[in-house]
PDB file of N, CA and C in Angstrom:
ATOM      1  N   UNK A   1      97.975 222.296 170.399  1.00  0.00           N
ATOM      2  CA  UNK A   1      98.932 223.373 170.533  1.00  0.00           C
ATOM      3  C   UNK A   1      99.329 223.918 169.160  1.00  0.00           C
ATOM      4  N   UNK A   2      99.422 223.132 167.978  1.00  0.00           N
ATOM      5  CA  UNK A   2      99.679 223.638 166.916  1.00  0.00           C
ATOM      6  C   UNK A   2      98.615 224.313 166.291  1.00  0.00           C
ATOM      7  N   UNK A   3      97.862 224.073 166.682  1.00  0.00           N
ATOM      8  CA  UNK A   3      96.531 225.099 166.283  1.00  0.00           C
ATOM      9  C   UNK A   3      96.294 226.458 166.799  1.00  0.00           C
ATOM     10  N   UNK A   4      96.751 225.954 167.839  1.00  0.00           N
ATOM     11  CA  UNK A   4      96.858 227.733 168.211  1.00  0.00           C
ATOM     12  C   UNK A   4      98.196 228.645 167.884  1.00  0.00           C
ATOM     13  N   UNK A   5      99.143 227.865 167.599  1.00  0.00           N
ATOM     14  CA  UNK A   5     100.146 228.533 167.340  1.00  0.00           C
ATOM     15  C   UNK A   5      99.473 228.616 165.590  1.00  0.00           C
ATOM     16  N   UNK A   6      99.144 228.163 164.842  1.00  0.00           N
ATOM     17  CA  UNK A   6      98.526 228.684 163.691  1.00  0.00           C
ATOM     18  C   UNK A   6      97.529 229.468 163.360  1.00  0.00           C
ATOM     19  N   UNK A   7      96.685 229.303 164.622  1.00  0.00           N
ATOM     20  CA  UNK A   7      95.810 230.678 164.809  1.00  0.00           C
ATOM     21  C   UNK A   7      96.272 231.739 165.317  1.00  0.00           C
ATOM     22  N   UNK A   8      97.719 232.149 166.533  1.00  0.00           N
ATOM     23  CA  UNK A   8      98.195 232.766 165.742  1.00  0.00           C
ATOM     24  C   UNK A   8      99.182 233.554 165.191  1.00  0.00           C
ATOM     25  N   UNK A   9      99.942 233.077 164.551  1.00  0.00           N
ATOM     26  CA  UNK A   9     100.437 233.420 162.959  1.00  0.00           C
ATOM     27  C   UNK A   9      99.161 234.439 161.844  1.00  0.00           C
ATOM     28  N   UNK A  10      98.340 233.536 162.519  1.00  0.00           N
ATOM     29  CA  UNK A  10      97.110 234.858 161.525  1.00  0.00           C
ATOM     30  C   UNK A  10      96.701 235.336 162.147  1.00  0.00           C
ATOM     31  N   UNK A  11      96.247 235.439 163.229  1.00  0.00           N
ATOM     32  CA  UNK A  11      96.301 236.912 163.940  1.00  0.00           C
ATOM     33  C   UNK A  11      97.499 237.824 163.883  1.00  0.00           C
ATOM     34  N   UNK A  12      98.593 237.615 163.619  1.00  0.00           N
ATOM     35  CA  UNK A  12      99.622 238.470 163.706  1.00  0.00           C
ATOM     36  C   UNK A  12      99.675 238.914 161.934  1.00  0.00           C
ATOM     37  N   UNK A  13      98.953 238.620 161.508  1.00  0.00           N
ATOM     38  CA  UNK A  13      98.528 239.075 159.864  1.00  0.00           C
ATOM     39  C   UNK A  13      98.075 240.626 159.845  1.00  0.00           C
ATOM     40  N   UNK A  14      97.228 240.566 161.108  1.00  0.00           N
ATOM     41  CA  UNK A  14      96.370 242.034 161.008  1.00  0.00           C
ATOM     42  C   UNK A  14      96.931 242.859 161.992  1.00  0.00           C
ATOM     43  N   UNK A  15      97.580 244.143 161.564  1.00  0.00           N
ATOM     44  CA  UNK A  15      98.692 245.098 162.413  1.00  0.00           C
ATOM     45  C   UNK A  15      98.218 245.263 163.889  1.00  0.00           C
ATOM     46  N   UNK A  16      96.513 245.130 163.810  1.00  0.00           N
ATOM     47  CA  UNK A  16      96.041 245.311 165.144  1.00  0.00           C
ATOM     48  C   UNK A  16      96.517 244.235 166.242  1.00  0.00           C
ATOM     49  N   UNK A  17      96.793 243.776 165.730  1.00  0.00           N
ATOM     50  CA  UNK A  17      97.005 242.471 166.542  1.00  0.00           C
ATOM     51  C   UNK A  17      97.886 241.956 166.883  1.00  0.00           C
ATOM     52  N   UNK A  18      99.186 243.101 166.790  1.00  0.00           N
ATOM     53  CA  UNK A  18     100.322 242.552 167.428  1.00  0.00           C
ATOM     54  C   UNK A  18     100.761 241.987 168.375  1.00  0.00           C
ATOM     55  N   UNK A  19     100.096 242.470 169.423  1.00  0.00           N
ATOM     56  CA  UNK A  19      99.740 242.368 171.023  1.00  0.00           C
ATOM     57  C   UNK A  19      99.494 240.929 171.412  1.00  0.00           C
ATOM     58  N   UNK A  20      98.948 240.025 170.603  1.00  0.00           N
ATOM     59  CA  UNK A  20      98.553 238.713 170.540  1.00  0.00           C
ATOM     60  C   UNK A  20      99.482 237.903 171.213  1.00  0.00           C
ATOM     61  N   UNK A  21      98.726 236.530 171.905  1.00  0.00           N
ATOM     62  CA  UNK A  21      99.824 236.086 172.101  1.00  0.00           C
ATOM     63  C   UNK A  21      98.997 234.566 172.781  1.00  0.00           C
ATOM     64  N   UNK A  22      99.565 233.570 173.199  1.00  0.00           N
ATOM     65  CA  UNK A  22      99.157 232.493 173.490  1.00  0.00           C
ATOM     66  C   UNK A  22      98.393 232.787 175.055  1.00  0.00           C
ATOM     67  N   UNK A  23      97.649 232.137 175.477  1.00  0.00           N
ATOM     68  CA  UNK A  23      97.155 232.046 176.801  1.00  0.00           C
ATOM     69  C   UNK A  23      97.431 230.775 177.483  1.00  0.00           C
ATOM     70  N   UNK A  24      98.050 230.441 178.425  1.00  0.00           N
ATOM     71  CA  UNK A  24      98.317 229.278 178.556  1.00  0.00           C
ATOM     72  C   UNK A  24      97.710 228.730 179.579  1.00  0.00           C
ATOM     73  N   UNK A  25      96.883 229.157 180.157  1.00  0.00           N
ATOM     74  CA  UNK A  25      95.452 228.910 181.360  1.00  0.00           C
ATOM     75  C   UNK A  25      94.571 227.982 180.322  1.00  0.00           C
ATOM     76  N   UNK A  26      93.907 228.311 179.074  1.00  0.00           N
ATOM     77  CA  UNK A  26      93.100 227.826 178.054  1.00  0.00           C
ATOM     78  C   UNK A  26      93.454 227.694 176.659  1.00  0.00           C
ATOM     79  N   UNK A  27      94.617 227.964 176.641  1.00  0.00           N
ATOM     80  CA  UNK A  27      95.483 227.453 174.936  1.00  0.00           C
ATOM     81  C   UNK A  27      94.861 228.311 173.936  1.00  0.00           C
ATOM     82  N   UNK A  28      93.855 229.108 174.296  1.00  0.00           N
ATOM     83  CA  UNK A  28      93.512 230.196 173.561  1.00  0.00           C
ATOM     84  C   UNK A  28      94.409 231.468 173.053  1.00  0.00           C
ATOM     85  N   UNK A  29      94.090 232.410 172.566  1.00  0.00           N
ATOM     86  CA  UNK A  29      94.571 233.671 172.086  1.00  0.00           C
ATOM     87  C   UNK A  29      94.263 234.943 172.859  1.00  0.00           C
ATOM     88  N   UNK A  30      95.074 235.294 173.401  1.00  0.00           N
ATOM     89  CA  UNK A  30      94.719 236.954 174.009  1.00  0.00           C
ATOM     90  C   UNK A  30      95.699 237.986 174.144  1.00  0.00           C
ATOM     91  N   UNK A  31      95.200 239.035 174.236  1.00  0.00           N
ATOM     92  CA  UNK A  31      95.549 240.341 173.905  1.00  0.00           C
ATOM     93  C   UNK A  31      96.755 240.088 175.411  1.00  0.00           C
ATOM     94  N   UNK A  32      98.306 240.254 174.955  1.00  0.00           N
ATOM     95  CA  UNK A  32      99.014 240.247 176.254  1.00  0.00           C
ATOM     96  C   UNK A  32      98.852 241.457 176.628  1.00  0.00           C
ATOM     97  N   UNK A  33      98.689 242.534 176.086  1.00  0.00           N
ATOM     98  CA  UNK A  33      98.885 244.051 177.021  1.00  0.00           C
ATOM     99  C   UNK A  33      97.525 244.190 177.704  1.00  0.00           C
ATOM    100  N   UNK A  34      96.628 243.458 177.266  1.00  0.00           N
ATOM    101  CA  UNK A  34      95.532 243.676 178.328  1.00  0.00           C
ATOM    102  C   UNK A  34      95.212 242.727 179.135  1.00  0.00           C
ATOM    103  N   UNK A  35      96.112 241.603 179.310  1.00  0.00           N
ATOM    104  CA  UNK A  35      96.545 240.848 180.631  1.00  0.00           C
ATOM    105  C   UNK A  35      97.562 240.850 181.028  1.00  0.00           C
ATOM    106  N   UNK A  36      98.339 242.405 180.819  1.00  0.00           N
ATOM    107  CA  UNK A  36      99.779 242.738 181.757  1.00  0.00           C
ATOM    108  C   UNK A  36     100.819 242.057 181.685  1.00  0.00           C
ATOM    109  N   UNK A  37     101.055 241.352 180.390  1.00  0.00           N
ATOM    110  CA  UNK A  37     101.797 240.354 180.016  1.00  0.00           C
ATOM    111  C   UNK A  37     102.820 241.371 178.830  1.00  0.00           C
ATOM    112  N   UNK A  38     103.980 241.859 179.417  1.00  0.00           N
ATOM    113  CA  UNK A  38     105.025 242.483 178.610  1.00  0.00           C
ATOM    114  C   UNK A  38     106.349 242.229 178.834  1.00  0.00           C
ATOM    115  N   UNK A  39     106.977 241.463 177.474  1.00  0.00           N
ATOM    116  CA  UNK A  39     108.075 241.528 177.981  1.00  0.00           C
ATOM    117  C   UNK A  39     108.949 242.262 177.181  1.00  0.00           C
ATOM    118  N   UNK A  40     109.950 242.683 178.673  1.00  0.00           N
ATOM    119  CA  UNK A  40     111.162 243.869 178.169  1.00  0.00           C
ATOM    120  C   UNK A  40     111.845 244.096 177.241  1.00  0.00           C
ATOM    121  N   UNK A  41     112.390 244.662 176.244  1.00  0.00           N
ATOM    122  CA  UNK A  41     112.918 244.607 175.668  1.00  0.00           C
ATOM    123  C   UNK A  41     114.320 244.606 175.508  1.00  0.00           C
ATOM    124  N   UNK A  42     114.707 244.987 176.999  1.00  0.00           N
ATOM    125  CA  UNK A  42     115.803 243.628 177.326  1.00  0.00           C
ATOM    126  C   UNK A  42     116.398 242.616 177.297  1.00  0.00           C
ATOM    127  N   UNK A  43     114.989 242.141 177.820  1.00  0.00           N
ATOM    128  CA  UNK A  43     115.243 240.649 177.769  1.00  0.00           C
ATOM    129  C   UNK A  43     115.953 239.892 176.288  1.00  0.00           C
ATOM    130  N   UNK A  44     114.785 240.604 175.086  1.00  0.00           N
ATOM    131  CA  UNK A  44     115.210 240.478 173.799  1.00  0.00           C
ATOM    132  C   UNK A  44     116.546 240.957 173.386  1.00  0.00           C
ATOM    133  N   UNK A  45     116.761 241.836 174.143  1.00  0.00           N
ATOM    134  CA  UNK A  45     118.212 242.201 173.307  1.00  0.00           C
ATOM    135  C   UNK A  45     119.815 241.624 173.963  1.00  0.00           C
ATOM    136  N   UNK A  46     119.473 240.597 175.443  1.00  0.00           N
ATOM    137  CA  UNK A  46     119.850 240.388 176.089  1.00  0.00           C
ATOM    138  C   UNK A  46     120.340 238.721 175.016  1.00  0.00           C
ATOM    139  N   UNK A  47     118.819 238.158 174.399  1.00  0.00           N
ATOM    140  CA  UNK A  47     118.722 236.765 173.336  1.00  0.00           C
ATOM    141  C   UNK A  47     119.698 236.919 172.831  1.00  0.00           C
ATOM    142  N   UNK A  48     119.676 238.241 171.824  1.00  0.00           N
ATOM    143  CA  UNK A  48     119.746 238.396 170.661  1.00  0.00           C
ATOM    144  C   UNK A  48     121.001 238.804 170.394  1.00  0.00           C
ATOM    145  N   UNK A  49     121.632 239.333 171.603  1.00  0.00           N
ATOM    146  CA  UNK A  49     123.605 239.327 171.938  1.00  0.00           C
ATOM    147  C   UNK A  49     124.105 237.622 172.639  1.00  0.00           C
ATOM    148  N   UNK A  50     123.489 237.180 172.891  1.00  0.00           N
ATOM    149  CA  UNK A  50     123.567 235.771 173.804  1.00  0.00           C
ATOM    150  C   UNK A  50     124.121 234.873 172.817  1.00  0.00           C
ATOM    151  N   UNK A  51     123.157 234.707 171.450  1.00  0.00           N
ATOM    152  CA  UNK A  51     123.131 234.315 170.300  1.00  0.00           C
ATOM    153  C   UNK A  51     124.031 234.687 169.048  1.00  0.00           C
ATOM    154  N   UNK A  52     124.617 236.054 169.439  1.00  0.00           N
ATOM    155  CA  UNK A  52     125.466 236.519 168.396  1.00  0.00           C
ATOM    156  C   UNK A  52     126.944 235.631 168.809  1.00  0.00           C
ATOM    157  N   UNK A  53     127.157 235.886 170.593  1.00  0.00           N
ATOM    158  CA  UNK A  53     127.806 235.592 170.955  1.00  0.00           C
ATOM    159  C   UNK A  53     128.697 234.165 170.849  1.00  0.00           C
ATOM    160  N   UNK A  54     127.577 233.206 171.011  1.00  0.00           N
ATOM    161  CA  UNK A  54     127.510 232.222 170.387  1.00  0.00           C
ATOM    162  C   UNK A  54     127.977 231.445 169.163  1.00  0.00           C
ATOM    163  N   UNK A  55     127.000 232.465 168.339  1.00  0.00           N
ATOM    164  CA  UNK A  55     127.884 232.231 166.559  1.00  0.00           C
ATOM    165  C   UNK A  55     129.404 232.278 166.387  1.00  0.00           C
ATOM    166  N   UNK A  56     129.583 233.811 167.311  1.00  0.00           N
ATOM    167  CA  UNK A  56     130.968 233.933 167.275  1.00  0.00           C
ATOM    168  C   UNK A  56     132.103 233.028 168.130  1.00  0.00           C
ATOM    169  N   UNK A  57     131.427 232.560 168.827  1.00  0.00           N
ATOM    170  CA  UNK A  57     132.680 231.446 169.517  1.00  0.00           C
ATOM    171  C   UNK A  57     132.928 230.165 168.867  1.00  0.00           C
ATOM    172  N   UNK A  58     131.797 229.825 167.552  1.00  0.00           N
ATOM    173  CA  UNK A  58     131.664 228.686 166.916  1.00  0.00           C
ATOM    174  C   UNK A  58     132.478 228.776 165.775  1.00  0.00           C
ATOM    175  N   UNK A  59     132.352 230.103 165.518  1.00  0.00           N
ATOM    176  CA  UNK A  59     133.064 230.453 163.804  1.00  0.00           C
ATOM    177  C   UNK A  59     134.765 230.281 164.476  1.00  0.00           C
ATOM    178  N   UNK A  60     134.787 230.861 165.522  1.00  0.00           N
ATOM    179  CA  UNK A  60     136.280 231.092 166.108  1.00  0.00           C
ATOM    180  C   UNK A  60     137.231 229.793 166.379  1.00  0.00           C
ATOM    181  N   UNK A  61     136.172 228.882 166.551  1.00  0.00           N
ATOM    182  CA  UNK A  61     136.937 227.221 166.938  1.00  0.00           C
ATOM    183  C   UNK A  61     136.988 226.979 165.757  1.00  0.00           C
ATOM    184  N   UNK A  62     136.112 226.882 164.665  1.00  0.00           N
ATOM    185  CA  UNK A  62     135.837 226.657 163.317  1.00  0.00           C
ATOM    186  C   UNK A  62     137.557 226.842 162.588  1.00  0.00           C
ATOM    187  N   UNK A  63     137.732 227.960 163.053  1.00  0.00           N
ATOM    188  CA  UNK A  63     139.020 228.625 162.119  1.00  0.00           C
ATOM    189  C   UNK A  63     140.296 228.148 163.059  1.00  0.00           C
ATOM    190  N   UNK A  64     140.014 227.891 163.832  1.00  0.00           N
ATOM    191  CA  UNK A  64     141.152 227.401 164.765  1.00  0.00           C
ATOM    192  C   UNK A  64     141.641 225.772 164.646  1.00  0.00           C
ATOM    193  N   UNK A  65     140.309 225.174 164.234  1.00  0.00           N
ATOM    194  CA  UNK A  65     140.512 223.701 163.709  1.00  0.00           C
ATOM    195  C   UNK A  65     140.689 223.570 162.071  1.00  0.00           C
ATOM    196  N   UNK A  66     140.135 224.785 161.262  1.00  0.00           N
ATOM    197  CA  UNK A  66     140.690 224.677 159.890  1.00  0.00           C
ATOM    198  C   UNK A  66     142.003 225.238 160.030  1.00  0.00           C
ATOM    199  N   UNK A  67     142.460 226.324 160.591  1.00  0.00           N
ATOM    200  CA  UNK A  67     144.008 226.090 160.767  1.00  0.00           C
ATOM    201  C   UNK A  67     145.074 225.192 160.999  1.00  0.00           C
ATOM    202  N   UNK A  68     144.715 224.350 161.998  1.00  0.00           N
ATOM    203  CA  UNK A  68     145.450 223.176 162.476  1.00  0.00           C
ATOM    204  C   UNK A  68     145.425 221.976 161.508  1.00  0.00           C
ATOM    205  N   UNK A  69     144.407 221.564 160.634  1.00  0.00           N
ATOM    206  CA  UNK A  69     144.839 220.559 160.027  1.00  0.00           C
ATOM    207  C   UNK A  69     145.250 221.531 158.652  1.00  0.00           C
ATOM    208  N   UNK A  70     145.730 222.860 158.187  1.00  0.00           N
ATOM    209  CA  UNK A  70     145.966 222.925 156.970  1.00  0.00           C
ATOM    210  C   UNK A  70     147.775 222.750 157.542  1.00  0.00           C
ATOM    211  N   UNK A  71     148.205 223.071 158.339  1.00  0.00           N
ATOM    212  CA  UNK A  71     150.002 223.112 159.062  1.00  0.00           C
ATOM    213  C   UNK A  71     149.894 221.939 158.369  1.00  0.00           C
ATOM    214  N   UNK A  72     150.929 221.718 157.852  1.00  0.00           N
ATOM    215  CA  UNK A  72     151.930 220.845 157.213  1.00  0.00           C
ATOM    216  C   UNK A  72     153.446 220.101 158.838  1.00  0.00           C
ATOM    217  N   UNK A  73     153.202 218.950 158.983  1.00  0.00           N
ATOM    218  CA  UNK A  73     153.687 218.587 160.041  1.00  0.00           C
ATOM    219  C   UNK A  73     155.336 218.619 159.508  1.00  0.00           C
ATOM    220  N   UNK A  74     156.157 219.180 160.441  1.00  0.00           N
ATOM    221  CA  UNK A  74     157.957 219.029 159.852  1.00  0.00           C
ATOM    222  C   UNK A  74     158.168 217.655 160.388  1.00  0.00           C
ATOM    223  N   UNK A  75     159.194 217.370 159.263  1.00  0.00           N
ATOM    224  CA  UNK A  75     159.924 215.825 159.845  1.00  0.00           C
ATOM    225  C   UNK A  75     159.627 214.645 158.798  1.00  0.00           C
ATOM    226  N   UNK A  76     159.558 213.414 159.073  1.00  0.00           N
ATOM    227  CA  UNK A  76     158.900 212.795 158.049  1.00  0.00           C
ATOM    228  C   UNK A  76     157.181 211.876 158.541  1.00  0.00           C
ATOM    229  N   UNK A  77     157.154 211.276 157.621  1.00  0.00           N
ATOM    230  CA  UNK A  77     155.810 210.688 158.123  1.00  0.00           C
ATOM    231  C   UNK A  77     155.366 210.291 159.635  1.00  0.00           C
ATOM    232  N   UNK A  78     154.300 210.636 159.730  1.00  0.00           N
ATOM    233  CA  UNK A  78     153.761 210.313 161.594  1.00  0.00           C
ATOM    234  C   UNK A  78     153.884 208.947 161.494  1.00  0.00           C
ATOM    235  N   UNK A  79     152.979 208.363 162.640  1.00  0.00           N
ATOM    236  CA  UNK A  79     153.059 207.693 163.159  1.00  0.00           C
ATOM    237  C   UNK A  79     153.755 207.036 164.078  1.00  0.00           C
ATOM    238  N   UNK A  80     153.774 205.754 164.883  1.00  0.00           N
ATOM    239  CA  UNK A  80     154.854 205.205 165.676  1.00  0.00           C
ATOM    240  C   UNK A  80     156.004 204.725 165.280  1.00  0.00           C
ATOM    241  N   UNK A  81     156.655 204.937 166.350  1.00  0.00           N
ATOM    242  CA  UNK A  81     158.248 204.606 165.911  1.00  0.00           C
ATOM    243  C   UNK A  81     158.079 202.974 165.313  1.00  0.00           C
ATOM    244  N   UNK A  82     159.368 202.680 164.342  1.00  0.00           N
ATOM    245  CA  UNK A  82     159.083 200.938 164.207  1.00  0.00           C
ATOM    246  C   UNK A  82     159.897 200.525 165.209  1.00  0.00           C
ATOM    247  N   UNK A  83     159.590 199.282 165.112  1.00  0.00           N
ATOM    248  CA  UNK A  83     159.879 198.422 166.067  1.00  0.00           C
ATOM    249  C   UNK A  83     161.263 197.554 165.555  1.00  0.00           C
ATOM    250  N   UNK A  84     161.857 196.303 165.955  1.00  0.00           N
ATOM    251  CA  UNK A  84     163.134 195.411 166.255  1.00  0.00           C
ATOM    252  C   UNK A  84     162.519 195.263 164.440  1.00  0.00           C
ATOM    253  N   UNK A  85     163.841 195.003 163.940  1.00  0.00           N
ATOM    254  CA  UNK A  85     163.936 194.585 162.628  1.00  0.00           C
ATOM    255  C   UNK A  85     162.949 192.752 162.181  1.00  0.00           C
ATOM    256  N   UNK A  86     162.504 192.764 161.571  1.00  0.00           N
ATOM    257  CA  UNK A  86     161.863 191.107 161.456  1.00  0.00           C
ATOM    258  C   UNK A  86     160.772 191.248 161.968  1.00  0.00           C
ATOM    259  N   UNK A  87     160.137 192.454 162.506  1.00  0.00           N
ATOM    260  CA  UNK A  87     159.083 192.020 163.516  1.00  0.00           C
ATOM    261  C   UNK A  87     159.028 191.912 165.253  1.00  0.00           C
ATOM    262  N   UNK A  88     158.219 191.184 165.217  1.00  0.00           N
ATOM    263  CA  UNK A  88     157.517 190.804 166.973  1.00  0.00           C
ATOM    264  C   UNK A  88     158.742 189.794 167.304  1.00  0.00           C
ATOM    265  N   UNK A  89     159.572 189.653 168.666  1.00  0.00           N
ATOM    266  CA  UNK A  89     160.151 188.964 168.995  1.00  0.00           C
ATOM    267  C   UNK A  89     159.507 187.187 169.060  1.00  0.00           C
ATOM    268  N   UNK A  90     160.650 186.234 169.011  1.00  0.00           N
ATOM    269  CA  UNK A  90     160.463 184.702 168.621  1.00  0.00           C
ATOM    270  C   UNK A  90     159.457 183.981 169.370  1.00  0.00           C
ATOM    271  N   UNK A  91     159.274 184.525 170.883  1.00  0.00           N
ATOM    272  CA  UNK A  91     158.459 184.017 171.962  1.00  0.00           C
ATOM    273  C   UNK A  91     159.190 182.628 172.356  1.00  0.00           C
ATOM    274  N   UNK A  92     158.826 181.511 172.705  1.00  0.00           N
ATOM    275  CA  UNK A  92     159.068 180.471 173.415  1.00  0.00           C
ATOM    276  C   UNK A  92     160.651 179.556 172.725  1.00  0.00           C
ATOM    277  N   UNK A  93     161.774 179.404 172.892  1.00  0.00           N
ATOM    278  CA  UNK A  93     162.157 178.345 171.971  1.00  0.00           C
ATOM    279  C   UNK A  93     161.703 177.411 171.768  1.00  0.00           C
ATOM    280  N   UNK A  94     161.951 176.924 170.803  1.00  0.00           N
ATOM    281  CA  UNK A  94     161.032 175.721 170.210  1.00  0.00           C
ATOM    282  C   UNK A  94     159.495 175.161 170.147  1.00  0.00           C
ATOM    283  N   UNK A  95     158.696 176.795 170.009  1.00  0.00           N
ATOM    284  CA  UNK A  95     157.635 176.645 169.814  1.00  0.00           C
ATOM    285  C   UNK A  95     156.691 176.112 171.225  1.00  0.00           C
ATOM    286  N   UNK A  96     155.436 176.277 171.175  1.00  0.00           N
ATOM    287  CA  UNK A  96     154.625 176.152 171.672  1.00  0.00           C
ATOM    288  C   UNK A  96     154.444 174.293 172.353  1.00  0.00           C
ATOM    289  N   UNK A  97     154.636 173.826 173.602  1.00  0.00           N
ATOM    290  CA  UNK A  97     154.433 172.560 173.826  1.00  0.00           C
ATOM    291  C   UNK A  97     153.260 171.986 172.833  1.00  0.00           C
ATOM    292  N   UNK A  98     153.353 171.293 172.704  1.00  0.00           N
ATOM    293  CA  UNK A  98     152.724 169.993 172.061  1.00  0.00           C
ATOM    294  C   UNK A  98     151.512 170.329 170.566  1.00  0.00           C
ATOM    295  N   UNK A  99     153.233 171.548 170.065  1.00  0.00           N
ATOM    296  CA  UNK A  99     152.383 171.372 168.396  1.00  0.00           C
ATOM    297  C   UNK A  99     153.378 170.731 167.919  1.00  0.00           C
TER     298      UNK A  99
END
C-alpha cells in the first residue's frame, strides 16, 4: 500500500495527472474521472469547515482553562479545614489490650 501511495505522489508530479487516484479492486493507479469516481466539492468544503470548527472549540476551552487557573482565589490558603487541636482524637483509654 505504501507503494502505491508513492507511486502516486509522482504521478501527481505531472499536471496531467491530477485525476489520479488509488484503485482499490487492484491497489493500482487510475484515472478517477474515467472510472466515474468524483468527489464533490462539497464534501471537501463540508471537511474543511468540520475541521476549522474543531480548532475553534479547542482554542476556546484552551482560553477558558488558561483563564481559570490565572484568577487568584479570595480568602486565605485552600485546602481543608483543620481539624481538633493536637491532632487525631486519643482512641481507646489506656491503649490498645495487651501492649
Amino acid at each position: 500500500m505504501i507503494d502505491a501511495l508513492v507511486d502516486l505522489r509522482a504521478a501527481h508530479d505531472d499536471p496531467e495527472n491530477v485525476s489520479k487516484g488509488l484503485a482499490v479492486h487492484d491497489g493500482g493507479i487510475a484515472d478517477m474521472l474515467e472510472e466515474g469516481i468524483v468527489e464533490p466539492t462539497q464534501v471537501k468544503n463540508q471537511a474543511v469547515q468540520s475541521g476549522s470548527e474543531a480548532a475553534e472549540m479547542i482554542l476556546r476551552i484552551d482560553d477558558v482553562i488558561a483563564a481559570k487557573q490565572t484568577e487568584a482565589p479570595s480568602g486565605g490558603p485552600g485546602g481543608a479545614p483543620g481539624g481538633a487541636p493536637g491532632g487525631a482524637p486519643g482512641g481507646m483509654p489506656g491503649g490498645m489490650p495487651g501492649m
